[in-house]
C-alpha atoms as a PDB file:
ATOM      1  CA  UNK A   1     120.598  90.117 104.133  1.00  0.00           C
ATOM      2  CA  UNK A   2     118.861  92.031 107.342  1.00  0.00           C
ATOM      3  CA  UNK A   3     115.391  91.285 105.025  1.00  0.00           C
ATOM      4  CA  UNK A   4     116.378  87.420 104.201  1.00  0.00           C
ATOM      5  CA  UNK A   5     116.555  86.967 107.945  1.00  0.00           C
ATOM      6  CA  UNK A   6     113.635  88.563 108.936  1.00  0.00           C
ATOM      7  CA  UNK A   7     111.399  87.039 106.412  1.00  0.00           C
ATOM      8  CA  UNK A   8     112.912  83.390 107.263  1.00  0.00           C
ATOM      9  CA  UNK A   9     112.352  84.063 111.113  1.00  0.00           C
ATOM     10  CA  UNK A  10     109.139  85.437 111.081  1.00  0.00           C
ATOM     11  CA  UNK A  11     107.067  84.281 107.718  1.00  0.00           C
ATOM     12  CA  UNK A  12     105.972  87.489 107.079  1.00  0.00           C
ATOM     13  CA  UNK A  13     107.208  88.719 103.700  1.00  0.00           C
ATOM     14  CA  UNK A  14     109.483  92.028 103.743  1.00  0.00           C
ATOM     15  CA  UNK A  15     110.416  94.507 101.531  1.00  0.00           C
ATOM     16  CA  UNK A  16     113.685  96.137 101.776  1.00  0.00           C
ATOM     17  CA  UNK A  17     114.931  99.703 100.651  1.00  0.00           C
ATOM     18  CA  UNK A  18     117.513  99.396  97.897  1.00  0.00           C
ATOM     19  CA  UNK A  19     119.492 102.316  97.257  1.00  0.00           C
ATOM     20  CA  UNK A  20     122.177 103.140  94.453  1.00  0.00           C
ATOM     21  CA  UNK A  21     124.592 104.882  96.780  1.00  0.00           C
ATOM     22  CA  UNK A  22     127.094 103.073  96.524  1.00  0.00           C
ATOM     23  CA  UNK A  23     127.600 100.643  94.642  1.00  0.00           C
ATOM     24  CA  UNK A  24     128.141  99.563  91.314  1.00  0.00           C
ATOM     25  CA  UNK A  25     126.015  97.810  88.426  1.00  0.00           C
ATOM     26  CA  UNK A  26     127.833  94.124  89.276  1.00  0.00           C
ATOM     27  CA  UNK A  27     127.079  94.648  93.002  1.00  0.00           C
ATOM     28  CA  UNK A  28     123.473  95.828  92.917  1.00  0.00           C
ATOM     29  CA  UNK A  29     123.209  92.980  90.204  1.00  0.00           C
ATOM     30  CA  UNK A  30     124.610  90.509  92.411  1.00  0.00           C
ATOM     31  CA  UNK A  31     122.556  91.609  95.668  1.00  0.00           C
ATOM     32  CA  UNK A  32     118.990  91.476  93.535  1.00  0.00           C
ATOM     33  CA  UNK A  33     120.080  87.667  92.679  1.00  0.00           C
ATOM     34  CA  UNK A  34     120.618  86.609  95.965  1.00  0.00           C
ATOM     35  CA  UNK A  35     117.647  88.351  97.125  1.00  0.00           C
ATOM     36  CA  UNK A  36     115.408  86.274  94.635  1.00  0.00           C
ATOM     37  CA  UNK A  37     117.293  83.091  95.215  1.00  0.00           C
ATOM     38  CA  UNK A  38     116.424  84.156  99.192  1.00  0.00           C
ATOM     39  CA  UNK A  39     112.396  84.651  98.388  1.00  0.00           C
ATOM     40  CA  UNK A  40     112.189  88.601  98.604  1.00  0.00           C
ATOM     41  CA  UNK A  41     110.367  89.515  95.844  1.00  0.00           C
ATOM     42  CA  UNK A  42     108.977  93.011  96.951  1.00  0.00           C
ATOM     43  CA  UNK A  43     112.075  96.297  97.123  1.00  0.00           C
ATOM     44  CA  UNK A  44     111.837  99.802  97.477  1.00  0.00           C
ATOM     45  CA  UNK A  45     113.914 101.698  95.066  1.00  0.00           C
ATOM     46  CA  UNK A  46     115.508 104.966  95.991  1.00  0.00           C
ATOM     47  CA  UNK A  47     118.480 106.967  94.552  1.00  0.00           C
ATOM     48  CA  UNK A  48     120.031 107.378  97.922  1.00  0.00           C
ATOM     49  CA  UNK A  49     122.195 110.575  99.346  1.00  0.00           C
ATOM     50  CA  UNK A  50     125.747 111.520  98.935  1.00  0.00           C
ATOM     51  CA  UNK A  51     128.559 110.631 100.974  1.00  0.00           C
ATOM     52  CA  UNK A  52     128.332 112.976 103.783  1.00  0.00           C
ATOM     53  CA  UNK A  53     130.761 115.556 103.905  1.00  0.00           C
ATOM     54  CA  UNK A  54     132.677 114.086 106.620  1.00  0.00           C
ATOM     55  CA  UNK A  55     133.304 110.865 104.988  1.00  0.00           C
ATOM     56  CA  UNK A  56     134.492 112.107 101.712  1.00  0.00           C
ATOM     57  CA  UNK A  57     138.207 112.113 102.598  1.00  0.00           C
ATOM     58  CA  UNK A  58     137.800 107.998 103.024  1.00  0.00           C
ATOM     59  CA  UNK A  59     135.034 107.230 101.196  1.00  0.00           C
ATOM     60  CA  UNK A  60     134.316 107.942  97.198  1.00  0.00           C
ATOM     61  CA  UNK A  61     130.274 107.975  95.847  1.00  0.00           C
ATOM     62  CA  UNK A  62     129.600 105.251  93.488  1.00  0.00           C
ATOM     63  CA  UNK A  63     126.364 105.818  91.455  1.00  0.00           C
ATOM     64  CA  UNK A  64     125.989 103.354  88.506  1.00  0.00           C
ATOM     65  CA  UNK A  65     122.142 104.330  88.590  1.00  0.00           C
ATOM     66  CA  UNK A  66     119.376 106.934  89.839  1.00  0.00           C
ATOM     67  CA  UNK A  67     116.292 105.308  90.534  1.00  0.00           C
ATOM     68  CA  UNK A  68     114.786 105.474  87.068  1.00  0.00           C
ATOM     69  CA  UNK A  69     117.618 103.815  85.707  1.00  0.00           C
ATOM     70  CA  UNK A  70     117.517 100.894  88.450  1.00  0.00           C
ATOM     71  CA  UNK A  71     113.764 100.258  87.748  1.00  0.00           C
ATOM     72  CA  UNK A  72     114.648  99.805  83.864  1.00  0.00           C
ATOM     73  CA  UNK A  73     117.496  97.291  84.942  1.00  0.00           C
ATOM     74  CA  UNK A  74     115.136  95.640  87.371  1.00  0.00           C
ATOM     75  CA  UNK A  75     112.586  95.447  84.789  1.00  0.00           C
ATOM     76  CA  UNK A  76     115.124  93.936  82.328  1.00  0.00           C
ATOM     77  CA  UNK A  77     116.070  91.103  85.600  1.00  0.00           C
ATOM     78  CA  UNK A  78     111.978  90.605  85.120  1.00  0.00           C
ATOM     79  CA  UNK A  79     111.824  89.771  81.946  1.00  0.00           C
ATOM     80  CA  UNK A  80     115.265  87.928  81.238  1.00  0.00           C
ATOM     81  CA  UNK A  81     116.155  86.101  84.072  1.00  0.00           C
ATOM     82  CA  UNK A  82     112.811  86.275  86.919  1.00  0.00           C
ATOM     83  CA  UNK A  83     110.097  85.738  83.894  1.00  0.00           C
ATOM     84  CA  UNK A  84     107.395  83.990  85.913  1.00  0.00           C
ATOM     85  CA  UNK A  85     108.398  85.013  89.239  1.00  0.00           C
ATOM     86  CA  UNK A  86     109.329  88.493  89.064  1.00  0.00           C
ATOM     87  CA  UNK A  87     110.414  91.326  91.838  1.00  0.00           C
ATOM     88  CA  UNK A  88     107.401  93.231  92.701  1.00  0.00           C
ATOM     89  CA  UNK A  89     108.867  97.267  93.028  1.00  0.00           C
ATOM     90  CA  UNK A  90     108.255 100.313  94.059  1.00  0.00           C
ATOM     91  CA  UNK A  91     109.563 104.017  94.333  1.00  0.00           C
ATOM     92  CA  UNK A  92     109.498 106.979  96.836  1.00  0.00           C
ATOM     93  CA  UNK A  93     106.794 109.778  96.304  1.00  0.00           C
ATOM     94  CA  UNK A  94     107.937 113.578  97.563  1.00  0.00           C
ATOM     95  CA  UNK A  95     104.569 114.732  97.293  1.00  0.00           C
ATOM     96  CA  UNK A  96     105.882 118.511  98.868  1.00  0.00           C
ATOM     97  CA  UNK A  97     108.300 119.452  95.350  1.00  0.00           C
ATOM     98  CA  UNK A  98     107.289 122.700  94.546  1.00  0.00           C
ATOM     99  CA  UNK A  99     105.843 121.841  91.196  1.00  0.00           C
ATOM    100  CA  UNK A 100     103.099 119.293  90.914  1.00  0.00           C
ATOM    101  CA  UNK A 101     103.486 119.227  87.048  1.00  0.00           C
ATOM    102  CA  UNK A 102     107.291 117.787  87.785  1.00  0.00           C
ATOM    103  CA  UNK A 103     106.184 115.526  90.730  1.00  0.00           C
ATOM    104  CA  UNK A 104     104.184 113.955  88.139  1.00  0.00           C
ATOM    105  CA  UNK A 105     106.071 113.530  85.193  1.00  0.00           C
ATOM    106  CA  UNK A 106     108.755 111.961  87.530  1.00  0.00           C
ATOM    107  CA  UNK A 107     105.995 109.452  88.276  1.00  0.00           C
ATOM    108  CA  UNK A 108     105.121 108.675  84.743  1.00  0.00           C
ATOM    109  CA  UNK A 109     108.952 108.107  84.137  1.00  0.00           C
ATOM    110  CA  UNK A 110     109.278 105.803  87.018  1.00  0.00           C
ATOM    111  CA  UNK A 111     105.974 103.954  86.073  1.00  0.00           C
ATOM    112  CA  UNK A 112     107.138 103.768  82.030  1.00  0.00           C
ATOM    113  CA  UNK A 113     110.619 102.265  84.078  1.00  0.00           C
ATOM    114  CA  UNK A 114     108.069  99.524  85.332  1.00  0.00           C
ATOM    115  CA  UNK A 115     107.741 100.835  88.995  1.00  0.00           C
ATOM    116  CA  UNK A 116     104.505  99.440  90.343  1.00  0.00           C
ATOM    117  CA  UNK A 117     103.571 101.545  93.583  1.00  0.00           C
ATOM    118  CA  UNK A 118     104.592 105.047  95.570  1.00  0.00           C
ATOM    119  CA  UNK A 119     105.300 105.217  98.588  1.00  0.00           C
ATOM    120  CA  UNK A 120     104.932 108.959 100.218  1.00  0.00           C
ATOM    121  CA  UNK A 121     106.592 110.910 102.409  1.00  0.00           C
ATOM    122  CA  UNK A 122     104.341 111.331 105.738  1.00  0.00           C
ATOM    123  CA  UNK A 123     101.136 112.928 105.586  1.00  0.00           C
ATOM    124  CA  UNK A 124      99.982 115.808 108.161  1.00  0.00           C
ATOM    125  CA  UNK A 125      97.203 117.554 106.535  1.00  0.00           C
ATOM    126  CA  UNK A 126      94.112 117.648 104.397  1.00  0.00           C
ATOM    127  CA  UNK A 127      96.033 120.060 101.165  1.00  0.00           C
ATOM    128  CA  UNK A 128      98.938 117.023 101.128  1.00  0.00           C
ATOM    129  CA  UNK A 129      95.714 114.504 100.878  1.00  0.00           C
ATOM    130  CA  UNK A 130      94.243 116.849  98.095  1.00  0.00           C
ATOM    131  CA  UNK A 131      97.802 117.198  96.265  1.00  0.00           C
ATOM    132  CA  UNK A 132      98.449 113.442  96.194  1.00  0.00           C
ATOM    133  CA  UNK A 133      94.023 112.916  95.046  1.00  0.00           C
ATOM    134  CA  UNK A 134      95.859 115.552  91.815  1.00  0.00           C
ATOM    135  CA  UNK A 135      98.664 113.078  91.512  1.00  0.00           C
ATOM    136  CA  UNK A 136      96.648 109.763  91.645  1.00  0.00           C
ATOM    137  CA  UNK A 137      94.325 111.546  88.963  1.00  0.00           C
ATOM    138  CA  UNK A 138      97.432 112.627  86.494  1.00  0.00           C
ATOM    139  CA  UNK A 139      99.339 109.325  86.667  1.00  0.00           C
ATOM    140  CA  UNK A 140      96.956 106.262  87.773  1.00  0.00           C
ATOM    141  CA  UNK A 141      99.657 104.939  90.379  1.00  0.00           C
ATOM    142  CA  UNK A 142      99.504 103.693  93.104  1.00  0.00           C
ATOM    143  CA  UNK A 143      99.872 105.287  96.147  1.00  0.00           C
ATOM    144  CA  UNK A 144     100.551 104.155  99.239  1.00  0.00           C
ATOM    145  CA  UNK A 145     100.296 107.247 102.348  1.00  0.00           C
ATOM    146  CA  UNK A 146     102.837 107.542 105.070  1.00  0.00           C
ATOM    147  CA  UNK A 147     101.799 107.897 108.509  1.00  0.00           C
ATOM    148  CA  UNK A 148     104.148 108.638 110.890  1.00  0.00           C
ATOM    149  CA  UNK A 149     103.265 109.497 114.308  1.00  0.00           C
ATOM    150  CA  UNK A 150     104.653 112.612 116.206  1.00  0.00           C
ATOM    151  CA  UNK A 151     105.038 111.078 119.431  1.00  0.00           C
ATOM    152  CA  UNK A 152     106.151 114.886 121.416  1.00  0.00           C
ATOM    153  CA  UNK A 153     106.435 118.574 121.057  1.00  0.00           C
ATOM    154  CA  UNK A 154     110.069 117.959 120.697  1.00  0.00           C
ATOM    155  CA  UNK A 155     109.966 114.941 118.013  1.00  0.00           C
ATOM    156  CA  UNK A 156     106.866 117.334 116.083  1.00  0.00           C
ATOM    157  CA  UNK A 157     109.195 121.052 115.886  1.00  0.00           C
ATOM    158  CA  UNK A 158     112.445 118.946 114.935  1.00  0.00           C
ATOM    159  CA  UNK A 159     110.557 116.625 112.111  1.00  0.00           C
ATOM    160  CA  UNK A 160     108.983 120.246 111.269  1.00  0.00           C
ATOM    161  CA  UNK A 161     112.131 122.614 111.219  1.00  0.00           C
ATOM    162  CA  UNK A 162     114.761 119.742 110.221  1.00  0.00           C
ATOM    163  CA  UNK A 163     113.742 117.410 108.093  1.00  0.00           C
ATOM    164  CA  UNK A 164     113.382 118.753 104.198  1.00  0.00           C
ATOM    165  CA  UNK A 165     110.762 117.108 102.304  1.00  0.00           C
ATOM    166  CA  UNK A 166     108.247 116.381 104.943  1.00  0.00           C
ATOM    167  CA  UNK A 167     105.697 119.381 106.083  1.00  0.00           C
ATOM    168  CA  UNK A 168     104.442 119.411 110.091  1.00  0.00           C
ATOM    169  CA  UNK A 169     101.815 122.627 109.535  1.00  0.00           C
ATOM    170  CA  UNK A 170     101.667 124.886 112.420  1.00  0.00           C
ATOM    171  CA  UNK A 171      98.456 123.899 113.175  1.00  0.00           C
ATOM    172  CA  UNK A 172      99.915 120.190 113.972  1.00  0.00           C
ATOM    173  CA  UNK A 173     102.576 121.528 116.128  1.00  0.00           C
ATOM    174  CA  UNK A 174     100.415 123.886 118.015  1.00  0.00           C
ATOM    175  CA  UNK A 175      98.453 120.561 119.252  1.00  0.00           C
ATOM    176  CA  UNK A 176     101.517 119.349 120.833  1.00  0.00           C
ATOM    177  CA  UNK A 177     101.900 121.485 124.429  1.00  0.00           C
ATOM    178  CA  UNK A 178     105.437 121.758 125.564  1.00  0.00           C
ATOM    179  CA  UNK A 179     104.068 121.184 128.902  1.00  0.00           C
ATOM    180  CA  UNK A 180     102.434 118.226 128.088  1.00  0.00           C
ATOM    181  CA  UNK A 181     103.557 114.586 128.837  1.00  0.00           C
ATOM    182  CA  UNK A 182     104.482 110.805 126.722  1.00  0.00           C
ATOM    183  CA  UNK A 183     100.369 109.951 127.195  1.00  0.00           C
ATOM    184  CA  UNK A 184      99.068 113.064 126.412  1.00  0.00           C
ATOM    185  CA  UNK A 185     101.515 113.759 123.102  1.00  0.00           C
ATOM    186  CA  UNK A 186     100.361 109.681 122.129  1.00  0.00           C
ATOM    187  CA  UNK A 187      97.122 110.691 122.652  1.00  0.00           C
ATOM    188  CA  UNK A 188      97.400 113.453 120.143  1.00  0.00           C
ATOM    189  CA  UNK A 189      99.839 111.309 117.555  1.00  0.00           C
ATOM    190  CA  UNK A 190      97.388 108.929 117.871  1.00  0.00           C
ATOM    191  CA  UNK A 191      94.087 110.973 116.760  1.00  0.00           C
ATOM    192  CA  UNK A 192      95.989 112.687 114.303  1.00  0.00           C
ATOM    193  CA  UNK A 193      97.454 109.267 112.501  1.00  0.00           C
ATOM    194  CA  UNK A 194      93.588 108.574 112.615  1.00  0.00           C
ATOM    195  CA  UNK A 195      92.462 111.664 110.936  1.00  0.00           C
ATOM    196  CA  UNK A 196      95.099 110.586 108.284  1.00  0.00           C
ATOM    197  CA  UNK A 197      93.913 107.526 107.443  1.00  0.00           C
ATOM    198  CA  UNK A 198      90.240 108.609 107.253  1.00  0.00           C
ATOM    199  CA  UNK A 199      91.298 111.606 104.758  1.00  0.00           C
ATOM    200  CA  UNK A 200      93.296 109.553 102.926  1.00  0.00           C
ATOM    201  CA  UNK A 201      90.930 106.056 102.195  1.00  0.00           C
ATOM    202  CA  UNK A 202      89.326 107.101  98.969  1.00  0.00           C
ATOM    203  CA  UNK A 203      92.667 108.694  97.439  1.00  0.00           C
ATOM    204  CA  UNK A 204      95.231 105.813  98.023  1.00  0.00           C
ATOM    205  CA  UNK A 205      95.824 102.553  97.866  1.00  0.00           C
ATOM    206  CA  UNK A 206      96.464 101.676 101.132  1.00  0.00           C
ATOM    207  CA  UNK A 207      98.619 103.188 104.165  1.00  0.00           C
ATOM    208  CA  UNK A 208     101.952 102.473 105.518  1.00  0.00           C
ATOM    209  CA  UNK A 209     103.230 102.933 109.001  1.00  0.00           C
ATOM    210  CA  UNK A 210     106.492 104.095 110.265  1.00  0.00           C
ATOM    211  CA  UNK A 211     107.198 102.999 114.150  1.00  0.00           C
ATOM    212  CA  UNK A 212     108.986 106.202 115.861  1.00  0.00           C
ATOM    213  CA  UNK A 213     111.323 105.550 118.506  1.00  0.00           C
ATOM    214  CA  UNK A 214     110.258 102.155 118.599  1.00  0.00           C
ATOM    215  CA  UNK A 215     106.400 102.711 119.874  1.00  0.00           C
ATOM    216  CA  UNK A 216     104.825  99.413 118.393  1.00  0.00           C
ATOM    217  CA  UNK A 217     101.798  99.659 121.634  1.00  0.00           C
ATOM    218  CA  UNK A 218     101.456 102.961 119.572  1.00  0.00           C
ATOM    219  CA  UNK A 219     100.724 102.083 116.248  1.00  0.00           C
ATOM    220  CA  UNK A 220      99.433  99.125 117.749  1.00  0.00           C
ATOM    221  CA  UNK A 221      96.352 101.245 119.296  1.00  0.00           C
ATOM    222  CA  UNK A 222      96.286 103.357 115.802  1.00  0.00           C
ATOM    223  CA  UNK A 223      95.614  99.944 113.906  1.00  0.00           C
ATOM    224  CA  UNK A 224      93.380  98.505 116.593  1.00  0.00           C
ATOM    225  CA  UNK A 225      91.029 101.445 117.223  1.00  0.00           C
ATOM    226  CA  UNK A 226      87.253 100.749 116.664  1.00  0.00           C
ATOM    227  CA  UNK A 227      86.843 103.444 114.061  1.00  0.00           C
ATOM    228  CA  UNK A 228      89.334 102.539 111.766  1.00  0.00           C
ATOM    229  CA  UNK A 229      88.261  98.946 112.116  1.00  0.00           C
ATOM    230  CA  UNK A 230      84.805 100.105 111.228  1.00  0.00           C
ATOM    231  CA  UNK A 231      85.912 101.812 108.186  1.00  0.00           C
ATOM    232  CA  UNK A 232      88.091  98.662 106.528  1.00  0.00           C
END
């Protein structure tokens, strides 16, 4: 609904994540038709976490569907009831699993369940870049990179230490000072988003941003800067 709002308001189309936490085959079934009938044709699928332990005395987990399983009934919507104006979907890619091998067969399963594009977990250095070139090459999907600026020392050792799935190397952090301050810790997020995106052009398909603590003027200047403009 949030997405069918935003879309109307501002013309630009949106994608929204849709998870399977939660709810059950009639209601995801029900929110992808009034999605379509609403013009979103582009979702994210993602399995979704538990309930959190403090909510399990109210709340009970509902899980109809993992991903897979939701981009074989989305498919099925595609081809029985959107034929000729189908939902355009994706999936998440944790390109950090231990085992490349399993990172990719996942992929192929997700891609045989008819999802179209990846989505990664953010990128911070050049042997992420060269594991997700290895996926690309196993799987032919699509990939599109996370960048997600570390806008502090704080913000970089908490995403680092506290946040499973996505690796900060040590040489990252050591870039931030703890002494330093909000322009000089941009300045850093900022060349490092760059040096990103400049690994990352011949091995994806195209870069997403995510907007920490709400710094649009920062990915702003990212998107702006001469020498990514030269290199589109």
């Amino acid at each position: 609904m949030t997405a069918v709002k935003i879309q109307k308001e501002t013309g630009i189309p949106v994608m929204p994540h849709l998870s399977c936490r939660d709810r059950n085959r009639i209601a995801i079934r029900s929110g992808v038709l009034g999605a379509h009938i609403n013009d979103i044709r582009n979702i994210l699928i993602v399995t979704g976490d538990p309930v959190g332990r403090e909510e399990r005395e109210f709340t009970k987990s509902v899980f109809d569907f993992n991903s897979i399983r939701l981009m074989q009934f989305m498919s099925s919507l595609n081809e029985e009831i959107f034929r000729g104006d189908e939902m355009y979907f994706g999936g998440a890619l944790n390109q950090n699993g231990a085992a490349p091998e399993k990172i990719a067969e996942r992929m192929k399963k997700k891609i045989d369940a008819g999802c179209q594009f990846f989505l990664t977990q953010p990128v911070y250095s050049e042997e992420e870049m060269d594991r997700l070139c290895h996926l690309q090459n196993k799987t032919g999907a699509k990939i599109l990179i996370g960048v997600m600026p570390l806008v502090s020392y704080r913000n970089a050792l908490f995403i680092k230490n506290e946040m499973p799935g996505i690796y900060v190397p040590d040489d990252v952090l050591s870039r931030y000072s703890p002494e330093g301050n909000r322009e000089e810790w941009e300045e850093t997020a900022e060349e490092i988003s760059r040096q990103m995106i400049s690994l990352g052009k011949d091995v994806g398909a195209g870069y997403y941003l995510m907007t920490p603590f709400h710094r649009v003027s920062l990915i702003k200047k990212i998107l702006e800067h001469p020498l990514l403009q030269a290199e589109k």
